[in-house]
Each structure stands twice: as C-alpha cells, then as structure tokens.
PDB file of N, CA and C in Angstrom:
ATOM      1  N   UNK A   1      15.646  -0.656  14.229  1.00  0.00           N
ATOM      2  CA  UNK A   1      16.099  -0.660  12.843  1.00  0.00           C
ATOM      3  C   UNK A   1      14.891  -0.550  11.919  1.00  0.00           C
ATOM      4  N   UNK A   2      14.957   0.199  11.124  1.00  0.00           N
ATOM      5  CA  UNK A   2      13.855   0.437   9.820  1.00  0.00           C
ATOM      6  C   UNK A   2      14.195  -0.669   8.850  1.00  0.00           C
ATOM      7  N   UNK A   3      12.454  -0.761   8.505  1.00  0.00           N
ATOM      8  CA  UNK A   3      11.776  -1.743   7.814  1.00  0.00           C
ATOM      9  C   UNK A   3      12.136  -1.220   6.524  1.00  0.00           C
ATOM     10  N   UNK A   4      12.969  -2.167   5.462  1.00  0.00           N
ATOM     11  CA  UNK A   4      13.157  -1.917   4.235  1.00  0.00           C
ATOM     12  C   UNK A   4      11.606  -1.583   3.232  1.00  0.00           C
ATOM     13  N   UNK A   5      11.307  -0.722   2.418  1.00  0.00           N
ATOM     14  CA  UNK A   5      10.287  -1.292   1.216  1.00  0.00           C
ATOM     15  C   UNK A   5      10.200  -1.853   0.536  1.00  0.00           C
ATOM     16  N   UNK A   6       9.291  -3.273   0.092  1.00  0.00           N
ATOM     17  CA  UNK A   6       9.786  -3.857  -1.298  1.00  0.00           C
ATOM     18  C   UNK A   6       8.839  -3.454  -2.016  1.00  0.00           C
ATOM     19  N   UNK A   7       9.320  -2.552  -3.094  1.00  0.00           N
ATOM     20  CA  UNK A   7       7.863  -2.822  -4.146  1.00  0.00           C
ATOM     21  C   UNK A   7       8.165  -3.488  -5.125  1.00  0.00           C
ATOM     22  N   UNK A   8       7.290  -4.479  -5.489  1.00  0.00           N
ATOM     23  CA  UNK A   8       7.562  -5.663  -6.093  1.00  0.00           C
ATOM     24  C   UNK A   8       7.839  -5.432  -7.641  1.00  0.00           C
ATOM     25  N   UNK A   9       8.871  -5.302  -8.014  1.00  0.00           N
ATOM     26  CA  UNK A   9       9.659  -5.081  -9.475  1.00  0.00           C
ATOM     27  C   UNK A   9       8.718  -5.307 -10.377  1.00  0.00           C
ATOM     28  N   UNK A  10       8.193  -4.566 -11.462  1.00  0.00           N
ATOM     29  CA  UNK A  10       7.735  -4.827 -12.862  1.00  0.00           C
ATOM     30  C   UNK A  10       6.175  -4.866 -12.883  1.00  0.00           C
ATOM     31  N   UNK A  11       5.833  -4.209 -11.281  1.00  0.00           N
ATOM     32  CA  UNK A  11       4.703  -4.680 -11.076  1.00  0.00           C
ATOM     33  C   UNK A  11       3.493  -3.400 -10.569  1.00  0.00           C
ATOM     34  N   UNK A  12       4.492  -2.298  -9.880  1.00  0.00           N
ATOM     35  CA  UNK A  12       3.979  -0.919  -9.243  1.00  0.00           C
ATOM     36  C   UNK A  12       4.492  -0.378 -10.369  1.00  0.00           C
ATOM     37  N   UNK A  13       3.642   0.732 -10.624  1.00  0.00           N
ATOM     38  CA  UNK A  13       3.822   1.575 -11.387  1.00  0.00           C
ATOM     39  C   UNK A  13       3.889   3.435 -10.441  1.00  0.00           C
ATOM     40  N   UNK A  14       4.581   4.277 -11.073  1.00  0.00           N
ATOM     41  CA  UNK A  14       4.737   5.557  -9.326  1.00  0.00           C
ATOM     42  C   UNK A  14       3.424   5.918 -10.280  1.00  0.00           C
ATOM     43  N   UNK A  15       2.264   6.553  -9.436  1.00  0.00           N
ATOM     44  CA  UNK A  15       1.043   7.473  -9.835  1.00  0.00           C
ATOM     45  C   UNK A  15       1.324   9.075 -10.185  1.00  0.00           C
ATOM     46  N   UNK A  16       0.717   9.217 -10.912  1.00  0.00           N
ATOM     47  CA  UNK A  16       1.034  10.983 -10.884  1.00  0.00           C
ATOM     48  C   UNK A  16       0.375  11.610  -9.597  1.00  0.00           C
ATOM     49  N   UNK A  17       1.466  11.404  -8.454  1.00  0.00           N
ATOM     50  CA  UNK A  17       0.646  12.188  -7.172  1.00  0.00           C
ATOM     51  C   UNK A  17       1.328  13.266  -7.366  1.00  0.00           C
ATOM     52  N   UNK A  18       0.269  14.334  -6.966  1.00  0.00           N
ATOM     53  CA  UNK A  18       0.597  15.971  -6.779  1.00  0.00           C
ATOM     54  C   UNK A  18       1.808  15.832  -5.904  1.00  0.00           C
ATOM     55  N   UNK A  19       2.499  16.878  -5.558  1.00  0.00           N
ATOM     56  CA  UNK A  19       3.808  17.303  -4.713  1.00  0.00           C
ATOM     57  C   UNK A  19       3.876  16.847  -3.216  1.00  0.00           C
ATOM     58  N   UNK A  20       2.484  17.774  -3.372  1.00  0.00           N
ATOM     59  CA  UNK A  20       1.739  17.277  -1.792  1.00  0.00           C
ATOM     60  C   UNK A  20       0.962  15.646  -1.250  1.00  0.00           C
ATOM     61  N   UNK A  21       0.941  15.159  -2.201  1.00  0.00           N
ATOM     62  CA  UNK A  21       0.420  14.159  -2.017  1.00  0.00           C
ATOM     63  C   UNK A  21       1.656  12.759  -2.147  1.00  0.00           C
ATOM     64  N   UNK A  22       2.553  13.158  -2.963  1.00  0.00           N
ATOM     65  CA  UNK A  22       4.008  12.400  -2.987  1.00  0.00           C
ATOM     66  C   UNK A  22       4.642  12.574  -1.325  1.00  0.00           C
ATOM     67  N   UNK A  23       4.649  13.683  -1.024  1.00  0.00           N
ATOM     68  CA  UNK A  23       5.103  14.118   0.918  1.00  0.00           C
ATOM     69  C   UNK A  23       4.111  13.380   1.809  1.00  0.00           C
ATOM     70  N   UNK A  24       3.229  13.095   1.191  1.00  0.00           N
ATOM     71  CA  UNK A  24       2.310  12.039   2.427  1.00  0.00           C
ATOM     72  C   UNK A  24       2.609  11.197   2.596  1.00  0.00           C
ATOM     73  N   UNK A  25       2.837  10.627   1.146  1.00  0.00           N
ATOM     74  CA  UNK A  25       2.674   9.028   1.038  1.00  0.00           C
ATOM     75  C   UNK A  25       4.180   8.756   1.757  1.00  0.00           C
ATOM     76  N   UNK A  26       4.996   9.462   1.535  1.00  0.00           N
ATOM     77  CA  UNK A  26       6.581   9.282   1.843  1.00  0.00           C
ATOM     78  C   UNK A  26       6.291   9.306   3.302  1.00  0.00           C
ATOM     79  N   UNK A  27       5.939  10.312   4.274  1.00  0.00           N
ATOM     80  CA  UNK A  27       5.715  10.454   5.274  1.00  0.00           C
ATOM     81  C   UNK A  27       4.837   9.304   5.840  1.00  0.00           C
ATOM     82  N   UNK A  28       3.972   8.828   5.260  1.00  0.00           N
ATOM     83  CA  UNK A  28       3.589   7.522   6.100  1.00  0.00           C
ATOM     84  C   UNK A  28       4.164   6.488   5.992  1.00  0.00           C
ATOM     85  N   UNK A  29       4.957   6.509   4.351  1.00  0.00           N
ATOM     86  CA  UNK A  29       5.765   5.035   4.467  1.00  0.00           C
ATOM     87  C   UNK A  29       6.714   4.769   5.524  1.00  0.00           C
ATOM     88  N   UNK A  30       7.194   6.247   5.642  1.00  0.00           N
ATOM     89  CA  UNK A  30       8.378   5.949   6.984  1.00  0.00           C
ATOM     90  C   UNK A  30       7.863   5.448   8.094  1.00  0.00           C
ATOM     91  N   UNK A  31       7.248   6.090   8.479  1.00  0.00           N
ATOM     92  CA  UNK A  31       6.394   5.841   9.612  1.00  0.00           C
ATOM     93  C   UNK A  31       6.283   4.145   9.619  1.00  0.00           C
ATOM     94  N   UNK A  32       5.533   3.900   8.733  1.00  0.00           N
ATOM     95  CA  UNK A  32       5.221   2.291   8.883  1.00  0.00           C
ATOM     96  C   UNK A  32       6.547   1.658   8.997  1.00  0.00           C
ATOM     97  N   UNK A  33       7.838   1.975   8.024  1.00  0.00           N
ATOM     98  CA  UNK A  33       9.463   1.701   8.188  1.00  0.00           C
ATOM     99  C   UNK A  33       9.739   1.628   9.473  1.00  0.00           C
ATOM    100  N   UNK A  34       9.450   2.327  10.060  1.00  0.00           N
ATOM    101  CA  UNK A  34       9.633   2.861  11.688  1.00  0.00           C
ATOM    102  C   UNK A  34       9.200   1.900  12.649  1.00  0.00           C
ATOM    103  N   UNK A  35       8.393   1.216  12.223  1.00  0.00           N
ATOM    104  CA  UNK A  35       7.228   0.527  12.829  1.00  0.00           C
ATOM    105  C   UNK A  35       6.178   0.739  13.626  1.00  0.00           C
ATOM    106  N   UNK A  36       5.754   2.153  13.100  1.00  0.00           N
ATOM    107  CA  UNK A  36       4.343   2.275  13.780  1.00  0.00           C
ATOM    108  C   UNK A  36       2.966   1.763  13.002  1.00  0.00           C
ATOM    109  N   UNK A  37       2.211   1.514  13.475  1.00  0.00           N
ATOM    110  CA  UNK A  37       1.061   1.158  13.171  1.00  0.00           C
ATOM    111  C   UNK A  37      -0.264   2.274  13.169  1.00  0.00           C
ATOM    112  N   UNK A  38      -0.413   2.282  12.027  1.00  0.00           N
ATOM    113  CA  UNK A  38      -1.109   3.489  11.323  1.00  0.00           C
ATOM    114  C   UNK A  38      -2.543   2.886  11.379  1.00  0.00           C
ATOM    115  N   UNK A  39      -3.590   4.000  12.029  1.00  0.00           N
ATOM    116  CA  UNK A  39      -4.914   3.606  12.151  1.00  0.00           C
ATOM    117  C   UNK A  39      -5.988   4.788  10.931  1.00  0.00           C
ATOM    118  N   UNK A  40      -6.962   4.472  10.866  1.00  0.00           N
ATOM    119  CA  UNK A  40      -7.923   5.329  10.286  1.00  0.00           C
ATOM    120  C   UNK A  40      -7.508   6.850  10.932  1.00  0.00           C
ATOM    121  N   UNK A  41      -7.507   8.064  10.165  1.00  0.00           N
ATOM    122  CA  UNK A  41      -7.665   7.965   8.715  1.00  0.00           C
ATOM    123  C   UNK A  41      -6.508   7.643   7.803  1.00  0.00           C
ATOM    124  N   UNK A  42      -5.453   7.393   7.973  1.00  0.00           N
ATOM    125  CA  UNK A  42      -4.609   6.939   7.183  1.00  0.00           C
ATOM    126  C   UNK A  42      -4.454   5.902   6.771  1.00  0.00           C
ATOM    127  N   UNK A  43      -5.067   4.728   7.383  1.00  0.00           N
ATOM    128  CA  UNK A  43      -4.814   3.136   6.967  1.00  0.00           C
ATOM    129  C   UNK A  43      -6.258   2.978   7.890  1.00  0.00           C
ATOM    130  N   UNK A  44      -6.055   1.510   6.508  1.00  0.00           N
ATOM    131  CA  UNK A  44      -7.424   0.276   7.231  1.00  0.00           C
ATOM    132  C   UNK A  44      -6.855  -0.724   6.959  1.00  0.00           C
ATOM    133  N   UNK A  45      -7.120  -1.879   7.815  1.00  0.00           N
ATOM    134  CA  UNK A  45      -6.679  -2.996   7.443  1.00  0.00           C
ATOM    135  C   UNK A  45      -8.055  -3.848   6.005  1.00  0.00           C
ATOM    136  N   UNK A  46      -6.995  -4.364   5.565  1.00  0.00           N
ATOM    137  CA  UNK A  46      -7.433  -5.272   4.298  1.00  0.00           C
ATOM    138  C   UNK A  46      -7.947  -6.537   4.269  1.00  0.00           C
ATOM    139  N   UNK A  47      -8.483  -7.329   4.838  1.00  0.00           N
ATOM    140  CA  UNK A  47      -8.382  -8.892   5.308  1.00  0.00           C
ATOM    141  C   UNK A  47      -8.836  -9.299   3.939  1.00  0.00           C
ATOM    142  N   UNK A  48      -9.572  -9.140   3.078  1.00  0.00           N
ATOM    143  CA  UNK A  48      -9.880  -9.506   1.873  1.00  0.00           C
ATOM    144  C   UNK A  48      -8.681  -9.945   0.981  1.00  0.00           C
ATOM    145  N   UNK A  49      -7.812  -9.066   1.124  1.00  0.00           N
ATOM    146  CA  UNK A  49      -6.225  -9.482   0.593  1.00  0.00           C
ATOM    147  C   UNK A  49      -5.685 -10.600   1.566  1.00  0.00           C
ATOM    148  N   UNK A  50      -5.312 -10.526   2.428  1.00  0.00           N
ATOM    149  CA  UNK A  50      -4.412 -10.881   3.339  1.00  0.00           C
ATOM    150  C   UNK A  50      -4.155 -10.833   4.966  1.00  0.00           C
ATOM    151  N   UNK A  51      -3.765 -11.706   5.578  1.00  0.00           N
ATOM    152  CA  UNK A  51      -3.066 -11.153   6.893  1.00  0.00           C
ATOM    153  C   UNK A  51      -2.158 -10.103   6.949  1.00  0.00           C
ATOM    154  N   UNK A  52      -2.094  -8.892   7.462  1.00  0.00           N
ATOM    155  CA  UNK A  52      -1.538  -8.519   7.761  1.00  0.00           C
ATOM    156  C   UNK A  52      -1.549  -7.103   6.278  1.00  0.00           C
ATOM    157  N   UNK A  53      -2.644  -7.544   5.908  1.00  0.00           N
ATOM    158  CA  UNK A  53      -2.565  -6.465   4.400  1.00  0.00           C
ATOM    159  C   UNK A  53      -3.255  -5.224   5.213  1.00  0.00           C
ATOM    160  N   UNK A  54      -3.145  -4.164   4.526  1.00  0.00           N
ATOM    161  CA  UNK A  54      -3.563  -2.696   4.444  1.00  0.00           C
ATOM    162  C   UNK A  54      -3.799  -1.583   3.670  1.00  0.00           C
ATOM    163  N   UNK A  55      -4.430  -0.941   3.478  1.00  0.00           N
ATOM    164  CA  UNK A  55      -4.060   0.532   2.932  1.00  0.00           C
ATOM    165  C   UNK A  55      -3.894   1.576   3.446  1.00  0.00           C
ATOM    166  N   UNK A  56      -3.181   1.993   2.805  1.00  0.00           N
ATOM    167  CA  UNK A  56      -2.871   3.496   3.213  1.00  0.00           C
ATOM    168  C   UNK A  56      -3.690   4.589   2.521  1.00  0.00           C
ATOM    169  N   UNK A  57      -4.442   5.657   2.765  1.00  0.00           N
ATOM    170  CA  UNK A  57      -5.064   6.364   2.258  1.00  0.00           C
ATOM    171  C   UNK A  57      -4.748   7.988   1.825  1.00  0.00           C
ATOM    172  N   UNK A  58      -4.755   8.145   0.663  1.00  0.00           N
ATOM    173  CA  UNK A  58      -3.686   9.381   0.180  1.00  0.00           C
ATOM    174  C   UNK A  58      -4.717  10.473  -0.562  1.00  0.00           C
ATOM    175  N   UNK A  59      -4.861  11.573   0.320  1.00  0.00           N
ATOM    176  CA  UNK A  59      -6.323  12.151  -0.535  1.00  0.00           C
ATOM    177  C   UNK A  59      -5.322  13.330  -1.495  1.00  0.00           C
ATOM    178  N   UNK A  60      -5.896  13.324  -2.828  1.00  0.00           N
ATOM    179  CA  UNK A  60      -5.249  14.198  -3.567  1.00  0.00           C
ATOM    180  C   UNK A  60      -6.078  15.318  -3.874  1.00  0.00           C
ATOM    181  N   UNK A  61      -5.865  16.272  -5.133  1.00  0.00           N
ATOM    182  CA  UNK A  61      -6.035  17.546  -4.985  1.00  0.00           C
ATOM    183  C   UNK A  61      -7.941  17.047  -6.255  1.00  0.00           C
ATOM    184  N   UNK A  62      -7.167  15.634  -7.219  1.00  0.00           N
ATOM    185  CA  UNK A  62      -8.340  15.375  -7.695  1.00  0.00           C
ATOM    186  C   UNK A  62      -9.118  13.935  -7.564  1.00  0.00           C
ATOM    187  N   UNK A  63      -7.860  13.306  -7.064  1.00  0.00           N
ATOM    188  CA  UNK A  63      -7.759  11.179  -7.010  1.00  0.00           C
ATOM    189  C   UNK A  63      -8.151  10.980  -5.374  1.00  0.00           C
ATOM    190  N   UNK A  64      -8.574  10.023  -5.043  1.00  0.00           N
ATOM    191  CA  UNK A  64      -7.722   9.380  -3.796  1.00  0.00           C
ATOM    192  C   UNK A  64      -6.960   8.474  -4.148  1.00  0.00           C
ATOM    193  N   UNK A  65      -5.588   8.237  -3.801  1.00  0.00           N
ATOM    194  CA  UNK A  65      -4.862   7.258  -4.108  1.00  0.00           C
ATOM    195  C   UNK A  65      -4.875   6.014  -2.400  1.00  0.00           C
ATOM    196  N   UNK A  66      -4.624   5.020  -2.931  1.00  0.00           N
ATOM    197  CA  UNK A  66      -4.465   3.637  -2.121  1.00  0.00           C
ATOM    198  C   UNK A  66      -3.234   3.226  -2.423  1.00  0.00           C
ATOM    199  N   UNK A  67      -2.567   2.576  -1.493  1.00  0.00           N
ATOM    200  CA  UNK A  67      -0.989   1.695  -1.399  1.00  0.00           C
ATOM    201  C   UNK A  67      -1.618   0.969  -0.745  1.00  0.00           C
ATOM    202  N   UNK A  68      -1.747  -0.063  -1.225  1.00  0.00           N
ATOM    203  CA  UNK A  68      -2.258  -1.325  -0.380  1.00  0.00           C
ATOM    204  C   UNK A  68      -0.489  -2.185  -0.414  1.00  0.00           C
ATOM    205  N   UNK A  69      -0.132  -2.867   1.430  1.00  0.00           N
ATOM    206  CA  UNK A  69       0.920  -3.089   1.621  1.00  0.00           C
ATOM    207  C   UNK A  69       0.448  -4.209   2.695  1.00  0.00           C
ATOM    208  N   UNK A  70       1.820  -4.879   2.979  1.00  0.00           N
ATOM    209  CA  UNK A  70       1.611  -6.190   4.074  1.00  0.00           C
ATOM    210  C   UNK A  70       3.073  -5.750   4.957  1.00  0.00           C
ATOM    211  N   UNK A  71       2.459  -6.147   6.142  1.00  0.00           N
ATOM    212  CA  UNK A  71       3.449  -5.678   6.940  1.00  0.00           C
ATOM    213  C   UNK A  71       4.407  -7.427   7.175  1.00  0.00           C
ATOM    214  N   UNK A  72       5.544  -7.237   7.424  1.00  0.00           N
ATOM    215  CA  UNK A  72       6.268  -8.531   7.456  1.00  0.00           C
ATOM    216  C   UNK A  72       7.147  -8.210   8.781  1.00  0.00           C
ATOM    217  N   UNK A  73       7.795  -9.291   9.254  1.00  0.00           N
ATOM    218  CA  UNK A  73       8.403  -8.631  10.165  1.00  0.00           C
ATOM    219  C   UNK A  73       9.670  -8.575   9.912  1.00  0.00           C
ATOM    220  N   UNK A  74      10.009  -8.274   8.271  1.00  0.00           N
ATOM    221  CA  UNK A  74      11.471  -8.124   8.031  1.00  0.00           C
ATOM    222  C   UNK A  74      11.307  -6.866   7.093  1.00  0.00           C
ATOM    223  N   UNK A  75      10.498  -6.484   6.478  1.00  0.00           N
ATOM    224  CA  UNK A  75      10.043  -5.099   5.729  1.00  0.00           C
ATOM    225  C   UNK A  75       8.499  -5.145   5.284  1.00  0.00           C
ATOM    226  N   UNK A  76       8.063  -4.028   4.913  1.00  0.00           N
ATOM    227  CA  UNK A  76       6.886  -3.743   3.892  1.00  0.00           C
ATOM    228  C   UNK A  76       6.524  -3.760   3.012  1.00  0.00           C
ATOM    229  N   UNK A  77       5.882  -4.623   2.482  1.00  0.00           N
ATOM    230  CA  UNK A  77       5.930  -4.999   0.877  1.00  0.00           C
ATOM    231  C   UNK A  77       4.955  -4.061   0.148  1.00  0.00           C
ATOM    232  N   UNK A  78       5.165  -3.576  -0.737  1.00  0.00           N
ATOM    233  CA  UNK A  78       3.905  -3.000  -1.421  1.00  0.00           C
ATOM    234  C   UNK A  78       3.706  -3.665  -2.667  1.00  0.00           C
ATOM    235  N   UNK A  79       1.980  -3.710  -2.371  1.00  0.00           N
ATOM    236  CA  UNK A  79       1.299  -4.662  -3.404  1.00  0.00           C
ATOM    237  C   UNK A  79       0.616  -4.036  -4.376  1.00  0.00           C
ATOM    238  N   UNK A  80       0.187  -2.319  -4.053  1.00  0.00           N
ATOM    239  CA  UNK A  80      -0.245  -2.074  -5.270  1.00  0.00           C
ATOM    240  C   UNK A  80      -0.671  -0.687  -4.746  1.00  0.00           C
ATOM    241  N   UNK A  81      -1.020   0.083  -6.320  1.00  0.00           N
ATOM    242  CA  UNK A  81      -0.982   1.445  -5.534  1.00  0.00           C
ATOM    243  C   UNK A  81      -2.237   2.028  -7.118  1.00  0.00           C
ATOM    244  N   UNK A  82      -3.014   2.683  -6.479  1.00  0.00           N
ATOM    245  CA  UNK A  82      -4.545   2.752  -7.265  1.00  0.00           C
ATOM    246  C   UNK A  82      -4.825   3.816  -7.116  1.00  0.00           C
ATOM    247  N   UNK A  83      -5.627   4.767  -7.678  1.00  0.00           N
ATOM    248  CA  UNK A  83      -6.697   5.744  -7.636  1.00  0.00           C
ATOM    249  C   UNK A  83      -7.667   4.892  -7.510  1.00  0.00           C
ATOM    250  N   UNK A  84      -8.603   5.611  -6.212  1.00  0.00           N
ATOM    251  CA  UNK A  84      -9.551   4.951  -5.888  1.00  0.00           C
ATOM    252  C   UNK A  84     -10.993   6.022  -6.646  1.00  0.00           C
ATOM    253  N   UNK A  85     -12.209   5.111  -7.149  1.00  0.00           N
ATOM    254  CA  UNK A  85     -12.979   5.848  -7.188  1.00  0.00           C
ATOM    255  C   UNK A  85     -14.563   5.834  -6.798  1.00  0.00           C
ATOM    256  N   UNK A  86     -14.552   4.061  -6.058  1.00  0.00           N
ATOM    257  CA  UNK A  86     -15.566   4.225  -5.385  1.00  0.00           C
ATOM    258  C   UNK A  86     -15.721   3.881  -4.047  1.00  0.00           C
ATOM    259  N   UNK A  87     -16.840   3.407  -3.279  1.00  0.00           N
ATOM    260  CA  UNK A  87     -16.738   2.753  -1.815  1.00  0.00           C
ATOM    261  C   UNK A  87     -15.525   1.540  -2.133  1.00  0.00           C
ATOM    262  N   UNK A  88     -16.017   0.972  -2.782  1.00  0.00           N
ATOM    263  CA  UNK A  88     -15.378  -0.623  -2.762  1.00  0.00           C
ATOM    264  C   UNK A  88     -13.840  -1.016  -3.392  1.00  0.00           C
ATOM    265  N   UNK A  89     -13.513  -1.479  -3.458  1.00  0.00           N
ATOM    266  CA  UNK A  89     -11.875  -1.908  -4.032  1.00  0.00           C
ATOM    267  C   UNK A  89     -12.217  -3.086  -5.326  1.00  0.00           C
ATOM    268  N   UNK A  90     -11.946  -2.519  -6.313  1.00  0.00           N
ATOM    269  CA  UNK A  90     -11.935  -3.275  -7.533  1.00  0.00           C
ATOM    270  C   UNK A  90     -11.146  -4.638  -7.322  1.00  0.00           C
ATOM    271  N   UNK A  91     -12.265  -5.822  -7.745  1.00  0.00           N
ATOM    272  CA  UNK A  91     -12.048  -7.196  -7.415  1.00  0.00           C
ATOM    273  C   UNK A  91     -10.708  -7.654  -8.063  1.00  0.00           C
ATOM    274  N   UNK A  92     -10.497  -6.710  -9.383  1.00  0.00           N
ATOM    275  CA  UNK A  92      -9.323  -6.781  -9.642  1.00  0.00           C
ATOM    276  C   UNK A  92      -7.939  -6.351  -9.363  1.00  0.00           C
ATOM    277  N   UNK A  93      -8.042  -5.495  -8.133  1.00  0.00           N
ATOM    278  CA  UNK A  93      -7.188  -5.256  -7.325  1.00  0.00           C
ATOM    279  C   UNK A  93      -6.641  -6.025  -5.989  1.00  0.00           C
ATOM    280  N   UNK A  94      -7.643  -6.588  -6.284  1.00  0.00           N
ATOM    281  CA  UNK A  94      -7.917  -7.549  -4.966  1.00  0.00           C
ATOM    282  C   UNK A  94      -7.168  -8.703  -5.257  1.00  0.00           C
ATOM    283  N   UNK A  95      -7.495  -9.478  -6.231  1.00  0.00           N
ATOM    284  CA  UNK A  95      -7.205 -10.448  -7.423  1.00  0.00           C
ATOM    285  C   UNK A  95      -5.408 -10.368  -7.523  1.00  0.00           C
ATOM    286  N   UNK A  96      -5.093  -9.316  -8.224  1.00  0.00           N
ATOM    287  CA  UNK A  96      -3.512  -8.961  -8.407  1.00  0.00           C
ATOM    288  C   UNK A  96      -2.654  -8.981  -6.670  1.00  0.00           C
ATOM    289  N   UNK A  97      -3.343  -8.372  -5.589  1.00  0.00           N
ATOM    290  CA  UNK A  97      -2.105  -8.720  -4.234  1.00  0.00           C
ATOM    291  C   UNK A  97      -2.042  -9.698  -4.036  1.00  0.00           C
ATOM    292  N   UNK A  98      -3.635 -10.021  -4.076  1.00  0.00           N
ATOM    293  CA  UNK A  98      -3.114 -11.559  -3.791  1.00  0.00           C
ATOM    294  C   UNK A  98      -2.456 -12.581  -4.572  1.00  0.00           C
ATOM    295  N   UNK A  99      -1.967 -12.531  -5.722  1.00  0.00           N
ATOM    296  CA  UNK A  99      -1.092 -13.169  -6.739  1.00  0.00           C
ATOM    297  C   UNK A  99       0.288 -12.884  -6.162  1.00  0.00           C
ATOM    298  N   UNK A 100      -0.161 -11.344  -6.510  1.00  0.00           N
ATOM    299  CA  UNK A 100       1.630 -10.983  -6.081  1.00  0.00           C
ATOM    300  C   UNK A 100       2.358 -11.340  -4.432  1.00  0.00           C
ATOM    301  N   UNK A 101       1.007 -11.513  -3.768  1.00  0.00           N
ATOM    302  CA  UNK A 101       1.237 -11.851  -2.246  1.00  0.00           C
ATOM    303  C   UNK A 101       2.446 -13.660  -2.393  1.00  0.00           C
ATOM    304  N   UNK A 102       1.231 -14.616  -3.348  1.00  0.00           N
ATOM    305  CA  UNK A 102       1.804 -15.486  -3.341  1.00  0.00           C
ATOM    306  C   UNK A 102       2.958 -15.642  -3.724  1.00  0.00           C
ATOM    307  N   UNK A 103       3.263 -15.301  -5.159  1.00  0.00           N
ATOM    308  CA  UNK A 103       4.576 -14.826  -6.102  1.00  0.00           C
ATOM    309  C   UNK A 103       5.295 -14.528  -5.117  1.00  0.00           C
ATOM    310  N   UNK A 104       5.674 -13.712  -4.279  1.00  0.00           N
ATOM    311  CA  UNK A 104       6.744 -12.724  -3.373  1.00  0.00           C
ATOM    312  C   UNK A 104       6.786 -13.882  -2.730  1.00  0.00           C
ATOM    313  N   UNK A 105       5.749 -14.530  -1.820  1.00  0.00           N
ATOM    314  CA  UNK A 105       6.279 -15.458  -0.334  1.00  0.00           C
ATOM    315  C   UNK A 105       6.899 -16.701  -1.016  1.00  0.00           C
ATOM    316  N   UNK A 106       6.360 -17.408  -2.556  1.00  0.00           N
ATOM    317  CA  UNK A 106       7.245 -18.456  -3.232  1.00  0.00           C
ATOM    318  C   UNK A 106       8.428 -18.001  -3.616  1.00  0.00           C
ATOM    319  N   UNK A 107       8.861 -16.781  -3.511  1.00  0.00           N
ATOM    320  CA  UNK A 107      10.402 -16.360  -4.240  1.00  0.00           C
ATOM    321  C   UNK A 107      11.571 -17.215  -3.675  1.00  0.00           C
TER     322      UNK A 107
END
C-alpha cells in the first residue's frame, strides 16, 4: 500500500519548477510513496534535521530545488521545499523542519 504525502498546510509553498522538473519531483515522490529508498543522486539523508529526514534533489533548467521530507512508517511528510544555492543548507531551513517536525508529531 502507498505512503500518503503530507505537506504540512500553510506552510509549503509549490516552487516555480519548469515542466520537467515538476515530472521529477512527482516521479520520485512516488517512488518514495512506493517505498523505495532513494540514494545519491537523488536523495541524501539529513541528520541535521532529523531521524529519518532527507532530501530529494531536483536539478532545474536555472535553480536546484530541495524537498527536504521524513519518512514515517504511515506516510511522507514534507518539510520544506527550497532553491538551493550553495554547498550548505540555510540554518534557516534547518531551523523551520525542525519546528514543523515538532508541530506535526505534537498534532
């Protein structure tokens, strides 16, 4: 049975991904729905966020985009979704899953 998505209401915003880059991201979300476990180059795990956190890596025509998500064993939550623009992950991205990590598991 496939893993529902939650993206956490009021909180993701959709990115302007190109056509081609909207068919990726869809195509790996299933995948993870599916329950496979996605390695480099498409995902890294996150430990800075979380157990069980990740990204997914979405190269566009001008962005790289990130979906950083936690795998659960009842669906996939998504925690946030970025243009990336350097090595590192903005502390304030970091900062917000893990809020929203807590927020979601106190619901």
């Amino acid at each position: 049975m496939d893993k529902p998505l939650v993206w956490l209401e009021g909180e993701i915003k959709t990115p302007p991904f190109s056509a081609g880059a909207r068919l990726e991201a869809g195509l790996l979300l299933r995948r993870l729905q599916r329950g496979e476990m996605l390695g480099m180059p498409h995902s890294r795990p996150m430990p800075s966020i979380g157990p069980r956190c990740h990204e997914l890596r979405i190269n566009d025509a001008r962005v790289t985009w990130r979906i950083v998500y936690r795998i659960d064993s009842d669906a996939i939550v998504i925690l946030e979704v970025f243009g990336k623009k350097s090595r590192e992950t903005p502390r304030s991205v970091i900062d917000a899953c893990k809020r929203r990590i807590k927020e979601y598991d106190n619901a």
